[in-house]
Protein backbone atom coordinates (compact mmCIF):
# COMPACT_ATOMS: atom_id res chain seq x y z
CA UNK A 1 81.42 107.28 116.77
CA UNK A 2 78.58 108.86 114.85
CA UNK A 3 78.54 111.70 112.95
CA UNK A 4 76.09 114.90 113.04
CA UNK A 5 74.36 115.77 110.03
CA UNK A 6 73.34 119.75 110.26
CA UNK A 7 72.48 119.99 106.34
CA UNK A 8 73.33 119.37 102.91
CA UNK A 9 72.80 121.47 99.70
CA UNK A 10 72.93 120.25 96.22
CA UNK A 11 76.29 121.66 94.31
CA UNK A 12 74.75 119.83 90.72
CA UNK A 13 72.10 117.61 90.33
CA UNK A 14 70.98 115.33 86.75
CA UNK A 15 69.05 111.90 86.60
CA UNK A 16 72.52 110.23 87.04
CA UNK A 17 74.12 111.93 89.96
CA UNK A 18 73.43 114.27 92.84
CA UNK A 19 76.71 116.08 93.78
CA UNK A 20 76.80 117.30 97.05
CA UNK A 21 78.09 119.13 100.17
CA UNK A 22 76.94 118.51 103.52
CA UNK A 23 77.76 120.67 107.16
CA UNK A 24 79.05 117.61 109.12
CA UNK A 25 80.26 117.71 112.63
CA UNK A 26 82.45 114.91 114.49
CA UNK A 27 82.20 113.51 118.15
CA UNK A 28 84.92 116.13 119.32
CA UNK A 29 82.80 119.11 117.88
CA UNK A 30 85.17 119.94 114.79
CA UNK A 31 82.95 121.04 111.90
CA UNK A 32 83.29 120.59 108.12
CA UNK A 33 82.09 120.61 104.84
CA UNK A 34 82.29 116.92 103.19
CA UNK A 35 81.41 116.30 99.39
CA UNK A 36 78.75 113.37 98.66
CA UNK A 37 77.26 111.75 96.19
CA UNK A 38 73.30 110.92 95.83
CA UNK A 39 72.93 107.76 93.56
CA UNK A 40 69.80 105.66 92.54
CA UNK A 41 70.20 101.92 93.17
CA UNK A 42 71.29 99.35 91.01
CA UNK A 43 70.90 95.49 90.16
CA UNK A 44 73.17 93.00 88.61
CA UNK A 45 73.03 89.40 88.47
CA UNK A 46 75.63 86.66 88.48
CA UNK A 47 74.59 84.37 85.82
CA UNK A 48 75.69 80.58 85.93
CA UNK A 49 75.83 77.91 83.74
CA UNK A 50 75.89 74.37 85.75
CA UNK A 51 79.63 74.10 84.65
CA UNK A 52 81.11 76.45 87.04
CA UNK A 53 81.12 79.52 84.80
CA UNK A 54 79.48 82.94 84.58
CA UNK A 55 78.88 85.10 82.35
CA UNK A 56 80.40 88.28 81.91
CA UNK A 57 81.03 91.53 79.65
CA UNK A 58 84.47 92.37 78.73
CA UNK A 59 84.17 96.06 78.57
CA UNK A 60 85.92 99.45 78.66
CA UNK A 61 85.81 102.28 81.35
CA UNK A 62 86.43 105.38 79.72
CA UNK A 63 86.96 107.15 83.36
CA UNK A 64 89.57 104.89 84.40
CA UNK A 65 91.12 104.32 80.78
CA UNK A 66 91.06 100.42 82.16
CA UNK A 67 89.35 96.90 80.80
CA UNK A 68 87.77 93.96 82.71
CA UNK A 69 85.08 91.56 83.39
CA UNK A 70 81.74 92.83 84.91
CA UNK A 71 78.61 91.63 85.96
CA UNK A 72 75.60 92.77 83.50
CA UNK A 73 74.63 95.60 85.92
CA UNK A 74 72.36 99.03 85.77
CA UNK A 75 69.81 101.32 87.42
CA UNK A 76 66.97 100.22 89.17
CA UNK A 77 63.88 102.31 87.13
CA UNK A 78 61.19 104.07 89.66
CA UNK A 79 58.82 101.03 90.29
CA UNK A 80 60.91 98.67 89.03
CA UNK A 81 62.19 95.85 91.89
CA UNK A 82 65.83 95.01 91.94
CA UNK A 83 65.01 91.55 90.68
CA UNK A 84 63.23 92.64 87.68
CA UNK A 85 65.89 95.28 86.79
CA UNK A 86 69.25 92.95 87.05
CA UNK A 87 66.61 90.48 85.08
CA UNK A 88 66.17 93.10 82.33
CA UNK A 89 70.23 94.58 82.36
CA UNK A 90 71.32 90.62 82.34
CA UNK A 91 69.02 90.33 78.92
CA UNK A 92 69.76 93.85 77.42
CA UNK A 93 73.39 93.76 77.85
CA UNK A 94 73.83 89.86 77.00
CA UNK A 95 71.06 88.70 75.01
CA UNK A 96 70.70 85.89 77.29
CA UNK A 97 67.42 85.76 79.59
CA UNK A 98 68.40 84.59 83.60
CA UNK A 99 66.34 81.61 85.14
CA UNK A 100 65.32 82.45 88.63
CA UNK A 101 67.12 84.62 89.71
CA UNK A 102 67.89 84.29 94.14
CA UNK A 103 69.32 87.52 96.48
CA UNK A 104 73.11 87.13 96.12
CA UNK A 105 74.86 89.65 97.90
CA UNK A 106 74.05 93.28 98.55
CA UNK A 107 76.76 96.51 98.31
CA UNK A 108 77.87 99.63 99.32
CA UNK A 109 80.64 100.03 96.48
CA UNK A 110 81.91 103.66 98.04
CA UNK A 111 80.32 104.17 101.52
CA UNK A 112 82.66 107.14 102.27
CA UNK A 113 81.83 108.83 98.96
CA UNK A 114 78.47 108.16 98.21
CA UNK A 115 75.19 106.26 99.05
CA UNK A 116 74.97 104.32 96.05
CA UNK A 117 73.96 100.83 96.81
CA UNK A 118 73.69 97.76 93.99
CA UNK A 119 71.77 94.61 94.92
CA UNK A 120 73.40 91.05 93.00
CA UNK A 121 71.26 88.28 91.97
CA UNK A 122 72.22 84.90 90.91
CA UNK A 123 70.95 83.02 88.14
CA UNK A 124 71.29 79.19 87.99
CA UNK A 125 70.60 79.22 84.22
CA UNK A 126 69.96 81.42 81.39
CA UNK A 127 68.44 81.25 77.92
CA UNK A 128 70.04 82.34 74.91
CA UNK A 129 67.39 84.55 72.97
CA UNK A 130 69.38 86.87 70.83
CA UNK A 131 72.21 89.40 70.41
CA UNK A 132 72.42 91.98 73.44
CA UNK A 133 70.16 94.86 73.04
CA UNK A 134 72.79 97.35 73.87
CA UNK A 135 75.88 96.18 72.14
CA UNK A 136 77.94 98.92 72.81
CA UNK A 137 77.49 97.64 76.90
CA UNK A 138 81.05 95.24 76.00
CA UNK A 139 83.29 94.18 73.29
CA UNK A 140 82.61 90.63 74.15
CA UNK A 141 80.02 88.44 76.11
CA UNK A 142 81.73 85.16 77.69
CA UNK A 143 80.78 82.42 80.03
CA UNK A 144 84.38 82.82 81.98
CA UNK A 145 85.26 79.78 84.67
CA UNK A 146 84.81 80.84 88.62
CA UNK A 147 88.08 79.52 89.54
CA UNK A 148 89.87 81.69 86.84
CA UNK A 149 88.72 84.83 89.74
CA UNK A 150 91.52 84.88 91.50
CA UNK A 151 93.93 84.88 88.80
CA UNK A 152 91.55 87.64 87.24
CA UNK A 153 92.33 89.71 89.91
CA UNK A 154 95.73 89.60 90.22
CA UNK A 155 96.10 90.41 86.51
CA UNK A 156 93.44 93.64 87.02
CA UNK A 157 91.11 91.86 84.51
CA UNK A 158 88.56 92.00 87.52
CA UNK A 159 88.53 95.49 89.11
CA UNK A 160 84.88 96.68 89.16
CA UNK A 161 84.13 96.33 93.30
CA UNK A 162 80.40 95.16 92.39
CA UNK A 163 81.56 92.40 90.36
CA UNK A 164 84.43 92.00 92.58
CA UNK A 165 82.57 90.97 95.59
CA UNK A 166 79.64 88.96 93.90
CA UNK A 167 82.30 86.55 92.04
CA UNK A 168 84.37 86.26 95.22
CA UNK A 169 82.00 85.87 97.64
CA UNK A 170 80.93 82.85 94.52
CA UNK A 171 84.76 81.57 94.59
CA UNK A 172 85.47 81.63 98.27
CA UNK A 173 81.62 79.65 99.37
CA UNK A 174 81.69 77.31 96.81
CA UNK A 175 78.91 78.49 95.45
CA UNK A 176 78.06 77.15 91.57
């Protein structure tokens, strides 16, 4: 069942987020107002190693008060593709440079909340070319083993859905 769209207005609008409230109407005719978010994409890239590991930021989420492993992830810049910007976040946020980097998966972290959508790449190799460019991005940089995933999850070292589904959807197809 599909919902009717009749409008939406902006309730607060910057470069990072676009709050807002939209006149929505359901298949049986009840009518509401229903708060949304308006995101730009974003890229990330799973970066392997040939030895079954990837490599990942151990970083704090002020929001959530929580740490975990991540992806190197950020926005997609206008004219930028979503290759070339989870190539550019993989090197400013590691200070390692991807190989090739291949479509992975693609996701819709909050579909009921907002229209964000993030686009993972995977990398084969990478090259080590310096210290990450934005170093307050994670306390550390590790290459952390695939199969450790599960048990990364059940500890709520993993949380972040992006990362999430890129390293299981890695895990569960064998894919290294």
């Amino acid at each position: 069942m599909r919902w009717t769209v009749h409008s939406e207005k902006p309730l607060y609008t910057d470069p990072w987020i676009d709050v807002r409230a939209a006149d929505v109407e359901l298949p049986d005719g009840h009518r509401f107002d229903h708060r949304l978010i308006r995101r730009p994409p974003g890229a990330g890239a799973v970066v392997l190693d040939g030895r079954g590991r990837a490599l990942l930021l151990w970083r704090h989420r002020f929001i959530t008060d929580t740490w975990g492993y991540e992806i190197p992830m950020g926005g997609v810049h206008p004219g930028e593709s979503p290759e070339r910007a989870a190539a550019r976040e993989v090197l400013e946020e590691t200070g390692w440079r991807p190989g090739p980097l291949r479509p992975l998966v693609y996701v819709q972290p909050s579909s009921g909340l907002t229209d964000s959508e993030h686009r993972v790449f995977v990398a084969d190799t990478a090259e080590r070319v310096g210290e990450p460019q934005d170093a307050w991005e994670a306390e550390r940089v590790e290459w952390v083993a695939l199969d450790r995933v599960p048990e990364l999850i059940r500890r709520r070292q993993l949380v972040s859905g992006t990362s999430m589904n890129a390293l299981l959807y890695l895990y569960a197809t064998g894919r290294d």
